[in-house]
C-alpha atoms as a PDB file:
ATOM      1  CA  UNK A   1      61.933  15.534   8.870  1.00  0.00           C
ATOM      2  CA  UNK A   2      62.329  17.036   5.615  1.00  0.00           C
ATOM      3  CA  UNK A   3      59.941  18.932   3.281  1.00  0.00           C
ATOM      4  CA  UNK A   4      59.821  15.409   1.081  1.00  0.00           C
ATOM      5  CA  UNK A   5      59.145  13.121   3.616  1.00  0.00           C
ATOM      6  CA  UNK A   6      55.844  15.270   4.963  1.00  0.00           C
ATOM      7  CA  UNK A   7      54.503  15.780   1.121  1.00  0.00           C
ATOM      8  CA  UNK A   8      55.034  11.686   0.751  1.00  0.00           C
ATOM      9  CA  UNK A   9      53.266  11.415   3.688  1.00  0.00           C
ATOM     10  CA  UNK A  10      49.975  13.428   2.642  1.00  0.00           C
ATOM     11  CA  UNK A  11      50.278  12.057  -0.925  1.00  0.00           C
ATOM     12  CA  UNK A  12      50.144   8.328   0.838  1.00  0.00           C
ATOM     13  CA  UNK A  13      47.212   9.173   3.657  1.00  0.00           C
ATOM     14  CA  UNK A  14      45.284  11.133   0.547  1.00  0.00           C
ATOM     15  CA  UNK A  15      45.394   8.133  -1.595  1.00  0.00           C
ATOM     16  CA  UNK A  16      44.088   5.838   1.301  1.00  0.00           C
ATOM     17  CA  UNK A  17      41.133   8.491   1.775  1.00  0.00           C
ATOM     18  CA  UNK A  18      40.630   8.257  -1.522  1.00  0.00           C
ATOM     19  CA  UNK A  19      40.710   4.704  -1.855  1.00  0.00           C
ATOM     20  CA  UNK A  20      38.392   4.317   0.939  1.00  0.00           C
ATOM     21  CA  UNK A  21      35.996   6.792  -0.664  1.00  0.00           C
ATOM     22  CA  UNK A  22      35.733   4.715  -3.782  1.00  0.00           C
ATOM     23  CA  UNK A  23      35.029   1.232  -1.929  1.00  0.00           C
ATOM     24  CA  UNK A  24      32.165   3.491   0.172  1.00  0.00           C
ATOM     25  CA  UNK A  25      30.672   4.229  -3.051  1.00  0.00           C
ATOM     26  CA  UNK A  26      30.502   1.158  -4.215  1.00  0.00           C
ATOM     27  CA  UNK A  27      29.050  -0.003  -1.146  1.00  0.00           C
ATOM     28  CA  UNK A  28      26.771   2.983  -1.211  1.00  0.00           C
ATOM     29  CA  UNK A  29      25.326   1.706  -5.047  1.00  0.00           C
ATOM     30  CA  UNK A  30      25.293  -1.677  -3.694  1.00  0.00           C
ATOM     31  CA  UNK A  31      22.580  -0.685  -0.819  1.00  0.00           C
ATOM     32  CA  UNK A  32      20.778   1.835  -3.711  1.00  0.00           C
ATOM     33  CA  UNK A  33      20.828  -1.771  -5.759  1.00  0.00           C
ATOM     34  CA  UNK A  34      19.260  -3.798  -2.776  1.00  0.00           C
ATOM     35  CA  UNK A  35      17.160  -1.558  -1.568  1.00  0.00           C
ATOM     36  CA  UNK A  36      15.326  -1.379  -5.301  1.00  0.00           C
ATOM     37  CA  UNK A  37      14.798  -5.231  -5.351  1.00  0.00           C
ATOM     38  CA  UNK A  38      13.423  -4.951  -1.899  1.00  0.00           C
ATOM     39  CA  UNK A  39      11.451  -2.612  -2.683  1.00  0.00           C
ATOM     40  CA  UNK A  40      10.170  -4.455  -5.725  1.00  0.00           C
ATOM     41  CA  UNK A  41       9.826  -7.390  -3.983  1.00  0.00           C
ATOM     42  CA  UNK A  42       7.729  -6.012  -1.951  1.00  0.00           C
ATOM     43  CA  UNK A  43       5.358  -3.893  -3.993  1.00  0.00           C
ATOM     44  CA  UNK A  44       4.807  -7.478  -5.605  1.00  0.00           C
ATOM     45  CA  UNK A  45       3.768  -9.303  -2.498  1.00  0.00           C
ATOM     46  CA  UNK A  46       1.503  -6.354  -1.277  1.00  0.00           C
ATOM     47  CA  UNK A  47       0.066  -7.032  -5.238  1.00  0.00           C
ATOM     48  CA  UNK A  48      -0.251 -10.337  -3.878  1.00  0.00           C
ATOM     49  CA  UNK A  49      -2.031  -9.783  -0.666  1.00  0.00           C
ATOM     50  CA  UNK A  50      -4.875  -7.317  -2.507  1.00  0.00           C
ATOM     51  CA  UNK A  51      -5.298  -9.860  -5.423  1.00  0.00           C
ATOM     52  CA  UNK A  52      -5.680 -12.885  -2.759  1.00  0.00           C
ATOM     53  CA  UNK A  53      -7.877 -10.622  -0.230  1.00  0.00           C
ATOM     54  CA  UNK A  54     -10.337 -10.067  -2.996  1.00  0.00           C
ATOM     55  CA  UNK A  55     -10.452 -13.629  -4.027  1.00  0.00           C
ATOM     56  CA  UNK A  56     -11.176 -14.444  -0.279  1.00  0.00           C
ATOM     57  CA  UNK A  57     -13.762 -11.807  -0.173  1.00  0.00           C
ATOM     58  CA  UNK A  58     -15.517 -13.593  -2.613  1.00  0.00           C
ATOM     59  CA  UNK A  59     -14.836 -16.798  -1.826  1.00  0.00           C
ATOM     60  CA  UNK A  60     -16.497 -15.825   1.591  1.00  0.00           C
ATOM     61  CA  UNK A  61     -19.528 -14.583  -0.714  1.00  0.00           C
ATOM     62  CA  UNK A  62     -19.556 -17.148  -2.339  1.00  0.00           C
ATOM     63  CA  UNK A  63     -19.902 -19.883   0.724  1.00  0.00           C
ATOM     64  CA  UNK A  64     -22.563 -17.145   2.160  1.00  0.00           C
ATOM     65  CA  UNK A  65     -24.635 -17.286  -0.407  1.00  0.00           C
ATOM     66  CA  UNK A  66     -24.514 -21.182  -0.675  1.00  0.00           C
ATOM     67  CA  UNK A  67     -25.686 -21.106   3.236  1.00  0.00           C
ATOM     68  CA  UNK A  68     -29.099 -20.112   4.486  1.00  0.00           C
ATOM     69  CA  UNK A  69     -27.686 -18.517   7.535  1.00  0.00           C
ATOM     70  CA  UNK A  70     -25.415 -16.260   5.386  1.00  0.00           C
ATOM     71  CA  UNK A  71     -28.546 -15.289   3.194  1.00  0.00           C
ATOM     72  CA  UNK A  72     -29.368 -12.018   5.035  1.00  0.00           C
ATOM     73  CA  UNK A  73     -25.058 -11.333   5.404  1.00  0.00           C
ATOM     74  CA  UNK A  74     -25.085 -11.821   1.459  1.00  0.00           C
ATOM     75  CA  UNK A  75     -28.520  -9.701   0.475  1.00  0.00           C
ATOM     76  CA  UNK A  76     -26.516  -6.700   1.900  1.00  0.00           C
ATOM     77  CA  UNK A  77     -23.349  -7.090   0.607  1.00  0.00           C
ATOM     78  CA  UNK A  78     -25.128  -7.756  -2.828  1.00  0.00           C
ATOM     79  CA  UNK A  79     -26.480  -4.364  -1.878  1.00  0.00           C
ATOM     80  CA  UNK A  80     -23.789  -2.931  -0.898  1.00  0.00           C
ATOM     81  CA  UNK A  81     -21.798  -3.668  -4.508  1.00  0.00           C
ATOM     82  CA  UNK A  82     -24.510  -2.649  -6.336  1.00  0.00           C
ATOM     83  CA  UNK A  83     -24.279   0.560  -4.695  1.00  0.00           C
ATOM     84  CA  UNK A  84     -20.826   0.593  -5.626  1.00  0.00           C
ATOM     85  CA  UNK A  85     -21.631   0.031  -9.009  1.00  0.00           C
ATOM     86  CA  UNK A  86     -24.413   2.217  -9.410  1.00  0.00           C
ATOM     87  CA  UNK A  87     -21.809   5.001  -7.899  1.00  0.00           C
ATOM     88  CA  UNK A  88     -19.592   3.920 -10.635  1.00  0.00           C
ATOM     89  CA  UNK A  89     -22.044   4.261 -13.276  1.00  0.00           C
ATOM     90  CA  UNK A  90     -22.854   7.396 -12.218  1.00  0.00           C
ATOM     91  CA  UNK A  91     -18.854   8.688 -12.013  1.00  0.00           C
ATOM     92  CA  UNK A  92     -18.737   7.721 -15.880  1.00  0.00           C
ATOM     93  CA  UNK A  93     -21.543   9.098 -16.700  1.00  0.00           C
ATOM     94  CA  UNK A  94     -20.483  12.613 -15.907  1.00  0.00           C
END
């Protein structure tokens, strides 16, 4: 084997590494890429479940208040917000 030979040899296995270096990266960006929209996706659906646990928070108010058995349950969280409120009043207010 001649001096030629080995240096065309290198040359060819170096420009397969580098080929398969630039195919990684793009794979590489690809994941970075999918891994944002999952992420947004699911920063939007945990959005989703706060908005629609509140809503059924006070839906379930609602339906406890409209109930006489529910009166007492709904005196004290009536209480209990306008603690919450009074404790954000106060927050402001200093």
């Amino acid at each position: 084997m001649n001096a030629t030979s080995i240096v065309s040899g290198i040359e060819l296995k170096l420009q397969k590494l580098i080929d398969r270096q630039k195919e990684l990266i793009e794979k590489v960006e690809k994941y970075r890429k999918e891994i944002q929209e999952l992420n947004n996706i699911h920063h939007e659906q945990t959005a989703e479940i706060i908005k629609l646990t509140e809503q059924y928070k006070i839906l379930k108010l609602s339906k406890t208040i409209e109930t006489k058995e529910g009166a007492v349950e709904a005196k004290a969280k009536i209480n209990e917000l306008v603690r919450e409120i009074d404790k954000c009043i106060g927050l402001l207010n200093t």
